[in-house]
Protein backbone atom coordinates (compact mmCIF):
# COMPACT_ATOMS: atom_id res chain seq x y z
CA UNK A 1 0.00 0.00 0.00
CA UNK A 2 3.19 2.14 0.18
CA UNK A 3 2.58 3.02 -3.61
CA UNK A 4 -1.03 3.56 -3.26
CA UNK A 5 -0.53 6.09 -0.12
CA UNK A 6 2.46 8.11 -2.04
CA UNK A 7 -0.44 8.40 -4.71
CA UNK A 8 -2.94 9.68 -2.36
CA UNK A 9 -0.97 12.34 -0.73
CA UNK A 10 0.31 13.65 -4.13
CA UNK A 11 -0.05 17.21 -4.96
CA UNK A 12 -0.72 17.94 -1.26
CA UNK A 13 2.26 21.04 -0.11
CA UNK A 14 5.54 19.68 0.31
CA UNK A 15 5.55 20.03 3.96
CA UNK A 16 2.22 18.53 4.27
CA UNK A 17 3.31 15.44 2.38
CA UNK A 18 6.79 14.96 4.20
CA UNK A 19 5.03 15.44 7.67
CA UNK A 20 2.58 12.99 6.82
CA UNK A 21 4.57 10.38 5.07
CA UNK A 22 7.11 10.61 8.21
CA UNK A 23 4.37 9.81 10.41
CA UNK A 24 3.41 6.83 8.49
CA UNK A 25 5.89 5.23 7.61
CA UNK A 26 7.09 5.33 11.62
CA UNK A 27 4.38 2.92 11.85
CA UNK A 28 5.57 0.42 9.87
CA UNK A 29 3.90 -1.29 6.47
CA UNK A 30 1.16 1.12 5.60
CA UNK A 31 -1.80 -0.62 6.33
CA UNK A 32 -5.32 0.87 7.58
CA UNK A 33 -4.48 0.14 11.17
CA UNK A 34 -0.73 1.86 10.87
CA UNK A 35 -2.09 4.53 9.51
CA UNK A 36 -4.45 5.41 11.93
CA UNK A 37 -1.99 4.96 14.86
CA UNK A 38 0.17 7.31 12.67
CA UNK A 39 -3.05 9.61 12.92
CA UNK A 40 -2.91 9.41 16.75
CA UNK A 41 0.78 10.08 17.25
CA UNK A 42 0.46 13.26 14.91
CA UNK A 43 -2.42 14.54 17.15
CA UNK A 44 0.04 13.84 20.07
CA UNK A 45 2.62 15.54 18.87
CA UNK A 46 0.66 18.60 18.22
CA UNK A 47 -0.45 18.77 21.83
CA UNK A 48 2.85 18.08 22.48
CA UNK A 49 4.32 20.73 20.77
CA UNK A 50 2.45 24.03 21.60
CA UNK A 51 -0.55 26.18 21.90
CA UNK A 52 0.52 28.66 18.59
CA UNK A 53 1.72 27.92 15.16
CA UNK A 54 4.12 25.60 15.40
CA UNK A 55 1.44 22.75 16.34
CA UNK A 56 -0.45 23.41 12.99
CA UNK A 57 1.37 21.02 10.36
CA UNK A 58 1.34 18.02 13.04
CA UNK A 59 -2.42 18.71 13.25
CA UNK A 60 -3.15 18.60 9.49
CA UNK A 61 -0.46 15.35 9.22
CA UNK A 62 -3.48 13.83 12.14
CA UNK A 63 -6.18 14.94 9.77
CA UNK A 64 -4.64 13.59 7.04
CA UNK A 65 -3.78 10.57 8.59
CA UNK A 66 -6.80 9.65 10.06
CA UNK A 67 -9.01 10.52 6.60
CA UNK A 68 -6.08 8.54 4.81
CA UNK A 69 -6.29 5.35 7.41
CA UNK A 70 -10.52 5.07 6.28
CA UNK A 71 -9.93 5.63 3.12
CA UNK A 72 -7.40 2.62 3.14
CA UNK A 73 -10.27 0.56 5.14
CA UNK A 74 -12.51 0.92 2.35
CA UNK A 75 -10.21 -0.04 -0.35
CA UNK A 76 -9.21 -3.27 1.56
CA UNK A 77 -12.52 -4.15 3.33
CA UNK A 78 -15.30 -1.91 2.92
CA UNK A 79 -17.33 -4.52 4.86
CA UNK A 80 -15.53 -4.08 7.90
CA UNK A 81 -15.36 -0.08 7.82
CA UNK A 82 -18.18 0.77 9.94
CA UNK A 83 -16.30 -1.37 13.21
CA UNK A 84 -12.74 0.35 11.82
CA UNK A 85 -14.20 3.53 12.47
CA UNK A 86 -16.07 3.23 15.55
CA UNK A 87 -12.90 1.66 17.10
CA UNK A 88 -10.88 4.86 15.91
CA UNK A 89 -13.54 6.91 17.74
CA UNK A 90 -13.57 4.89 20.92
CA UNK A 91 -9.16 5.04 20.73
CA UNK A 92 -9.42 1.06 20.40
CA UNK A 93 -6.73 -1.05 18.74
CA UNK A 94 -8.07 -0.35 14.97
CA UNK A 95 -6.32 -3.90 14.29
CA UNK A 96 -8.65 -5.65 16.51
């Protein structure tokens, strides 16, 4: 899925992409799952990082992430998006 996510961020800014792709592939293979942890560790190093500016790009990498982690769901099980989700929402394992 490493081809298919490079395709899906393309044409996003430069930063955008590089945050997002760093993220990622800290997770490991790119699968739905790995990308949604990615998701969560973006959003934690936002709060991490500060209340101005300088959280901003780690919080659209989370966005990303996250939109990018249920779009991956539906490509490789759309039956089985609806419990992906709602264990994303809940801050389950979104392997389980």
């Amino acid at each position: 899925m490493e081809d298919w996510l490079e395709a899906q961020v393309a044409g996003a800014p430069a930063d955008l992409v590089a945050r997002t792709l760093e993220f990622a592939r800290a997770e490991g293979p790119v699968t739905p799952a790995s990308l949604a942890r990615a998701g969560r560790s973006a959003l934690e190093a936002a709060v991490r990082a500060s209340p101005d500016r300088g959280a901003a790009l780690d919080l659209l990498a989370a966005d990303a992430l996250v939109t990018l982690a249920l779009a991956a769901q539906t490509e490789t099980d759309p039956a089985g998006l609806e419990a992906f989700a709602a264990r994303l929402r809940t801050g389950e394992d979104p392997a389980a």
